[in-house]
PDB file of N, CA and C in Angstrom:
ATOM      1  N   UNK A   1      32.845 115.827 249.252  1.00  0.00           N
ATOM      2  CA  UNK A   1      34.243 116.185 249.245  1.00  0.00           C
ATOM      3  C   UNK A   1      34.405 117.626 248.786  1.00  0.00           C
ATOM      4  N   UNK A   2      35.674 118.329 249.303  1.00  0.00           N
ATOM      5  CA  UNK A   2      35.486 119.490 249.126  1.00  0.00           C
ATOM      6  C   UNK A   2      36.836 120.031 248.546  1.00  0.00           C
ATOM      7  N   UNK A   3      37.464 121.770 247.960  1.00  0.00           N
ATOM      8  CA  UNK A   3      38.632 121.660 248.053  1.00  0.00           C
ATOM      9  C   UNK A   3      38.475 122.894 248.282  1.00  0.00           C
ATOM     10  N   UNK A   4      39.824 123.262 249.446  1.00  0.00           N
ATOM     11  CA  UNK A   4      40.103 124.644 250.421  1.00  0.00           C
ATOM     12  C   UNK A   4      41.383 124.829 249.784  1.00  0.00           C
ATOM     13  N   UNK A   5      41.126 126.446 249.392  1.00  0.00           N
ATOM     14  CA  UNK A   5      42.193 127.080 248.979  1.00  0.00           C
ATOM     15  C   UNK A   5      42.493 128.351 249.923  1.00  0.00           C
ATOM     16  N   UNK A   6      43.905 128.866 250.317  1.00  0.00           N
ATOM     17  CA  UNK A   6      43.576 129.868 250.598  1.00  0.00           C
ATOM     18  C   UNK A   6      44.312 130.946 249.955  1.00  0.00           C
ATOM     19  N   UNK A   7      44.268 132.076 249.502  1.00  0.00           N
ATOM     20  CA  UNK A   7      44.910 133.076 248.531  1.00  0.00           C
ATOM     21  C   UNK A   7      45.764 133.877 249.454  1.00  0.00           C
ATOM     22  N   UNK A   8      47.263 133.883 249.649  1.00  0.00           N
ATOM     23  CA  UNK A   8      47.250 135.216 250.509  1.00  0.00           C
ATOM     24  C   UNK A   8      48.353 136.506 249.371  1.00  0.00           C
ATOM     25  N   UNK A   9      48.511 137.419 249.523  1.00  0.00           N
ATOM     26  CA  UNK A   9      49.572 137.855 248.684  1.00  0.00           C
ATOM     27  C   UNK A   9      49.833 139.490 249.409  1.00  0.00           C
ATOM     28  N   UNK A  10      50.901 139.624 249.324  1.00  0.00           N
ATOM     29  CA  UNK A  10      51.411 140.846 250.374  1.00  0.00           C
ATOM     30  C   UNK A  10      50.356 142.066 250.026  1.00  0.00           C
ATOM     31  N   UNK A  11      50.118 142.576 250.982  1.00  0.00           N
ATOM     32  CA  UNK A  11      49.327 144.150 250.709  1.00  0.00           C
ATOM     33  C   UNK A  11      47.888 143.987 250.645  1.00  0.00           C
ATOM     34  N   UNK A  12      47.606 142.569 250.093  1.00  0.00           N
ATOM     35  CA  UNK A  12      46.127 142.726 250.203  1.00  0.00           C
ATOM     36  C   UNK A  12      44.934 141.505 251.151  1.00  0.00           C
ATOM     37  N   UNK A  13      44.151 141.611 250.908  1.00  0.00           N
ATOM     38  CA  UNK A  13      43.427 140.735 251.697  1.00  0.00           C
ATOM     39  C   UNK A  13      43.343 139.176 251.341  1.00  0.00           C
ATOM     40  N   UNK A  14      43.652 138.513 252.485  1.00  0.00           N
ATOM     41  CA  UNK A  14      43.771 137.220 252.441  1.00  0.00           C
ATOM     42  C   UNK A  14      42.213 136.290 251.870  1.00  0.00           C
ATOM     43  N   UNK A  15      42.242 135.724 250.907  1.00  0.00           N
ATOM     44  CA  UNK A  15      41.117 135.151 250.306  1.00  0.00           C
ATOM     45  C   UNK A  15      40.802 133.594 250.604  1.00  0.00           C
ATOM     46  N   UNK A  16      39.542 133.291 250.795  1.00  0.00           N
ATOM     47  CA  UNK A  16      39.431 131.787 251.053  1.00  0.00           C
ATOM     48  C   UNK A  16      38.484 131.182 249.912  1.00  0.00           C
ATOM     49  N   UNK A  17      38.987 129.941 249.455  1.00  0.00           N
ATOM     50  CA  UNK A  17      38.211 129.222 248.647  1.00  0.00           C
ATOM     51  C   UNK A  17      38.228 127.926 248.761  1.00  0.00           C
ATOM     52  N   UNK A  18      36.359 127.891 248.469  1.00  0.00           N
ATOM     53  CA  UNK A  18      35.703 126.556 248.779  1.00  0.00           C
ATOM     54  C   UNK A  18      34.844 125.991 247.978  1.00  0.00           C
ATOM     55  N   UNK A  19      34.801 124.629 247.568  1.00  0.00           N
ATOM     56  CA  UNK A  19      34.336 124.144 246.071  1.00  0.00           C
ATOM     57  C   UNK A  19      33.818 122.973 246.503  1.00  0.00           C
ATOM     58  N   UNK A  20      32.505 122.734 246.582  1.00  0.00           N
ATOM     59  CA  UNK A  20      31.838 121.395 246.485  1.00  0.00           C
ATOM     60  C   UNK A  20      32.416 120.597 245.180  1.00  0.00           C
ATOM     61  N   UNK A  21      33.205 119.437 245.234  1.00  0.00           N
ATOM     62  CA  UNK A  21      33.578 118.819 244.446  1.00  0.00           C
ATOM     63  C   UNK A  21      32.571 117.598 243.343  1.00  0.00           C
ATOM     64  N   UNK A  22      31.630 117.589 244.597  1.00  0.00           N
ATOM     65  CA  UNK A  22      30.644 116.525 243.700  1.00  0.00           C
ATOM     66  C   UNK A  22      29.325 117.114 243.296  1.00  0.00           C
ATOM     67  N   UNK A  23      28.977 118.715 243.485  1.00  0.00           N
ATOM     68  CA  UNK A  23      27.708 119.259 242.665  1.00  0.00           C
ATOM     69  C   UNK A  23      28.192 120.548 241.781  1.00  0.00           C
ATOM     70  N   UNK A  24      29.838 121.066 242.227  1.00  0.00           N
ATOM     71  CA  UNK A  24      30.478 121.681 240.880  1.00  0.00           C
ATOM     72  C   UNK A  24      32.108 120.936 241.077  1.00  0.00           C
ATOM     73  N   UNK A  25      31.965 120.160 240.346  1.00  0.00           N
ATOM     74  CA  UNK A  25      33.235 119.076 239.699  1.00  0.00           C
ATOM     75  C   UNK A  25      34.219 120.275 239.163  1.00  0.00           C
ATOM     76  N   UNK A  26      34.011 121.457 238.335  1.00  0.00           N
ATOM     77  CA  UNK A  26      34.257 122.508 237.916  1.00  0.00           C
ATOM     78  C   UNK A  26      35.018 123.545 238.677  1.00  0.00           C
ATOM     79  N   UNK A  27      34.872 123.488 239.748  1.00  0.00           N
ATOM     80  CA  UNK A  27      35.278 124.682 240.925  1.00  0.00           C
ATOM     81  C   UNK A  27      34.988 126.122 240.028  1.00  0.00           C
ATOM     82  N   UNK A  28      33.245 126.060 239.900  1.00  0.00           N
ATOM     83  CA  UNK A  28      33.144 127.486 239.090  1.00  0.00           C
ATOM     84  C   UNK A  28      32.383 127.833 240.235  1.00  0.00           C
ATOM     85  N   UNK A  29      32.203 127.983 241.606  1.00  0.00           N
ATOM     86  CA  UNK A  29      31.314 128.698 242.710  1.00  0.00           C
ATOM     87  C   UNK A  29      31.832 128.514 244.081  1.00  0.00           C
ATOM     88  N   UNK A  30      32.535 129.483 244.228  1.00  0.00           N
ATOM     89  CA  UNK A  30      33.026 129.807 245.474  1.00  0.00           C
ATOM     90  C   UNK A  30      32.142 129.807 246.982  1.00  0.00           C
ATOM     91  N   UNK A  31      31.674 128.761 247.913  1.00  0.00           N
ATOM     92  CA  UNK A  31      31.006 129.015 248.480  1.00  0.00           C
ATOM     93  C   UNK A  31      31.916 129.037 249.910  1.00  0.00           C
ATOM     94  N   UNK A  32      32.879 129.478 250.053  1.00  0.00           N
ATOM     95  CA  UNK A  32      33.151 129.780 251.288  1.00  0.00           C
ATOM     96  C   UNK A  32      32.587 130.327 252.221  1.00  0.00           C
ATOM     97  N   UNK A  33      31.965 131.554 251.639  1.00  0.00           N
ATOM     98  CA  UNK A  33      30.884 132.680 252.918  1.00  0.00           C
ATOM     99  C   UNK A  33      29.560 131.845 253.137  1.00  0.00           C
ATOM    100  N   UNK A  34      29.403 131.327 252.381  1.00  0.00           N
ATOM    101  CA  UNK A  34      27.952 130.050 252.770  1.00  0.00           C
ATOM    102  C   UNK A  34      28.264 129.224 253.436  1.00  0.00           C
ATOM    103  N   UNK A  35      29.311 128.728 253.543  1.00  0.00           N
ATOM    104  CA  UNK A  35      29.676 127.079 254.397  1.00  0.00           C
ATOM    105  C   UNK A  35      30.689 127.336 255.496  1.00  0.00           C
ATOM    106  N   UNK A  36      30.569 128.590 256.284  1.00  0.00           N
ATOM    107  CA  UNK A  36      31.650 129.086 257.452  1.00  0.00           C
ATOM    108  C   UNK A  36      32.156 127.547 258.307  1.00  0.00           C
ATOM    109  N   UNK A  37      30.893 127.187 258.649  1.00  0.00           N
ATOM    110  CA  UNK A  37      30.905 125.430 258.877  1.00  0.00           C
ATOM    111  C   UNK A  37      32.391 124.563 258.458  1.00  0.00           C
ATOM    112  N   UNK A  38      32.322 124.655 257.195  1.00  0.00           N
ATOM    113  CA  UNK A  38      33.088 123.872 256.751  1.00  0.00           C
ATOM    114  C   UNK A  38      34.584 124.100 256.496  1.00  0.00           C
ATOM    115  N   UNK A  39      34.456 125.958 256.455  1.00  0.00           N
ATOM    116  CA  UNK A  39      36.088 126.611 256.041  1.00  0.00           C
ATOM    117  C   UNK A  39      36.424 126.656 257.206  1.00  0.00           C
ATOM    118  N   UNK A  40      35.825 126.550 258.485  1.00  0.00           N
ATOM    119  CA  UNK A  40      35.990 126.597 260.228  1.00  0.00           C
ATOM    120  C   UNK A  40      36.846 125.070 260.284  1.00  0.00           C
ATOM    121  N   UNK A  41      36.096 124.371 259.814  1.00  0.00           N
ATOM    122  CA  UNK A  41      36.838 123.124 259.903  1.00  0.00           C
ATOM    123  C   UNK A  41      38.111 122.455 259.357  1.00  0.00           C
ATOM    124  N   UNK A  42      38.249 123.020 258.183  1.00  0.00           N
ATOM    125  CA  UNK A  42      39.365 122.829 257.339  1.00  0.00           C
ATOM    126  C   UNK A  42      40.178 123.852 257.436  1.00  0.00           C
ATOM    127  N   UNK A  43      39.986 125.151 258.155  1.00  0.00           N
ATOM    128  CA  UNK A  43      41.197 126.027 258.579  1.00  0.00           C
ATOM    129  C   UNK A  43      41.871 125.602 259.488  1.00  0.00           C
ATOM    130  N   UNK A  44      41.104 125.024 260.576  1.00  0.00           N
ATOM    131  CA  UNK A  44      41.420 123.920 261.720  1.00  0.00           C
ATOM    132  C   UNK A  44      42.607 122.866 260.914  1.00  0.00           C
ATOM    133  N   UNK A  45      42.570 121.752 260.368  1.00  0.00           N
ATOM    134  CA  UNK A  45      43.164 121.229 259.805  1.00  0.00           C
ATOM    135  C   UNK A  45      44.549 121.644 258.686  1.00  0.00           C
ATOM    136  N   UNK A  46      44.177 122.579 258.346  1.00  0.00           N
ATOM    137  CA  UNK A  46      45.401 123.447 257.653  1.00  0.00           C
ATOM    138  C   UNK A  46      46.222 123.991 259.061  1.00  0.00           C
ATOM    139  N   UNK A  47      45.648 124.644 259.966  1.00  0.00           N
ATOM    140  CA  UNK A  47      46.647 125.381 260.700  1.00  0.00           C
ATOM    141  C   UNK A  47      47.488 124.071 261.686  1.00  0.00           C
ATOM    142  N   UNK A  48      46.643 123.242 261.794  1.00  0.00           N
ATOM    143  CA  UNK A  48      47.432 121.932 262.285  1.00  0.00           C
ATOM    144  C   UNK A  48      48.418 121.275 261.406  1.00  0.00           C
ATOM    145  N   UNK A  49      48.253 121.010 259.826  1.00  0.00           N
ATOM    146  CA  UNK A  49      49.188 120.569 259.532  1.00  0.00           C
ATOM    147  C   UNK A  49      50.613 121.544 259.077  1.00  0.00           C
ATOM    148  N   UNK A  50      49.991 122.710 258.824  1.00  0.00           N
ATOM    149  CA  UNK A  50      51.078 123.911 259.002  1.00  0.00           C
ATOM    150  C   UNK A  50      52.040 123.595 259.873  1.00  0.00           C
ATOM    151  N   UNK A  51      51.378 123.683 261.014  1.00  0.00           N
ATOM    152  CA  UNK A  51      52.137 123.676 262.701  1.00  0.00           C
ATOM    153  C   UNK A  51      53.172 122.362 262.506  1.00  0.00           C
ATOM    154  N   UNK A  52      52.287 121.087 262.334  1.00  0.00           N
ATOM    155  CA  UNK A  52      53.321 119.370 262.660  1.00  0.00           C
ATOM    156  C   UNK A  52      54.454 119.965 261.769  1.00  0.00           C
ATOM    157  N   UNK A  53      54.570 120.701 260.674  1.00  0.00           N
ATOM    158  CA  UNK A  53      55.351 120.494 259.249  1.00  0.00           C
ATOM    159  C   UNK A  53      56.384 121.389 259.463  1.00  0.00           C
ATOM    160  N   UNK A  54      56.220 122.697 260.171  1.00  0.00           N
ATOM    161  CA  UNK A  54      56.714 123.705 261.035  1.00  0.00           C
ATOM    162  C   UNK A  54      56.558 124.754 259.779  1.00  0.00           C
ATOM    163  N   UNK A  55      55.725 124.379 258.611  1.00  0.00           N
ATOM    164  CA  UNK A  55      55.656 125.598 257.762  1.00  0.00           C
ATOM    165  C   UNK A  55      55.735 126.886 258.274  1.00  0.00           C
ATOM    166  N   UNK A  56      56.930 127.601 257.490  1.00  0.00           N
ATOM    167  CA  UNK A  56      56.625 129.051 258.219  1.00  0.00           C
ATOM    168  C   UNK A  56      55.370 129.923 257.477  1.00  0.00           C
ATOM    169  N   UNK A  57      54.536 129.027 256.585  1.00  0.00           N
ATOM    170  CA  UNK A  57      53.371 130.128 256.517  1.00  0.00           C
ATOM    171  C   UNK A  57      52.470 130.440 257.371  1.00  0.00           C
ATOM    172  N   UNK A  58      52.405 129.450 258.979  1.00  0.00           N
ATOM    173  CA  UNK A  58      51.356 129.261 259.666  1.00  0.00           C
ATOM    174  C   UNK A  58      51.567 130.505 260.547  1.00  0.00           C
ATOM    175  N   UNK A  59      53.274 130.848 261.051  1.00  0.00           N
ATOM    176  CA  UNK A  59      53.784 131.868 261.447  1.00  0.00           C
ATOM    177  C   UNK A  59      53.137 133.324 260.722  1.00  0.00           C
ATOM    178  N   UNK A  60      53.232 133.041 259.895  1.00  0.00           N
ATOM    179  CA  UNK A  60      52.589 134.296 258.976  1.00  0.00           C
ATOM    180  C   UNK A  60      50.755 134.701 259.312  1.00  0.00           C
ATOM    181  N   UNK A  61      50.293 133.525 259.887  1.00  0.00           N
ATOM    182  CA  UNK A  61      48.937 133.568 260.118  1.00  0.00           C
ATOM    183  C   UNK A  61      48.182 132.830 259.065  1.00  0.00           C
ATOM    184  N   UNK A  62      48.595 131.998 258.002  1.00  0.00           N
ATOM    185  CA  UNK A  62      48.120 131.768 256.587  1.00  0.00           C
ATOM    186  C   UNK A  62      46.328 130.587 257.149  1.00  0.00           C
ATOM    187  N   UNK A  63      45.149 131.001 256.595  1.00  0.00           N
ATOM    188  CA  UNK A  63      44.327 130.303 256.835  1.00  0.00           C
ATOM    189  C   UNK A  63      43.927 130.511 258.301  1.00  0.00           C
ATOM    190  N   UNK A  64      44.191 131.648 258.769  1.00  0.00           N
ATOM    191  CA  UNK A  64      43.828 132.034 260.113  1.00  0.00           C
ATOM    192  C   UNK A  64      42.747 133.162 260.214  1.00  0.00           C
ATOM    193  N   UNK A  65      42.120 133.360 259.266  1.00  0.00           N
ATOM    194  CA  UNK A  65      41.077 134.695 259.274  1.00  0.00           C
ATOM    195  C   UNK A  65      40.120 134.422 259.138  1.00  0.00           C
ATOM    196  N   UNK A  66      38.922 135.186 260.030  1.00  0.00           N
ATOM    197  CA  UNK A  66      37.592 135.233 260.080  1.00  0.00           C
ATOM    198  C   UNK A  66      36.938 134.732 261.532  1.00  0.00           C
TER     199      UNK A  66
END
């Protein structure tokens, strides 16, 4: 299990974060750039539930980079 964050904030670069939940329980190691795999997949799923919900962050591009 995993947990996807994504950081965005005006002016600067949009950040992604990714946390193996069951070998750091902690979320002290960011492995997003290691597991493209997995932030590919769950950006997928964020930009879909963005879209059903009509969030306007998806409009914004939120979880759309890389």
């Amino acid at each position: 299990d995993y947990t996807f964050a994504v950081q965005r904030w005006e002016g600067a670069e949009e950040a992604l974060y990714l946390f193996d939940n069951r070998s750091d329980p902690y979320q002290l190691r960011n492995i997003a750039a290691s597991r493209s795999d997995i932030v590919n997949e769950l950006q997928g799923k964020l930009a879909k539930w963005l879209t059903q919900t009509d969030d306007p962050w998806i409009a914004e591009g939120a979880g759309q980079s890389g």
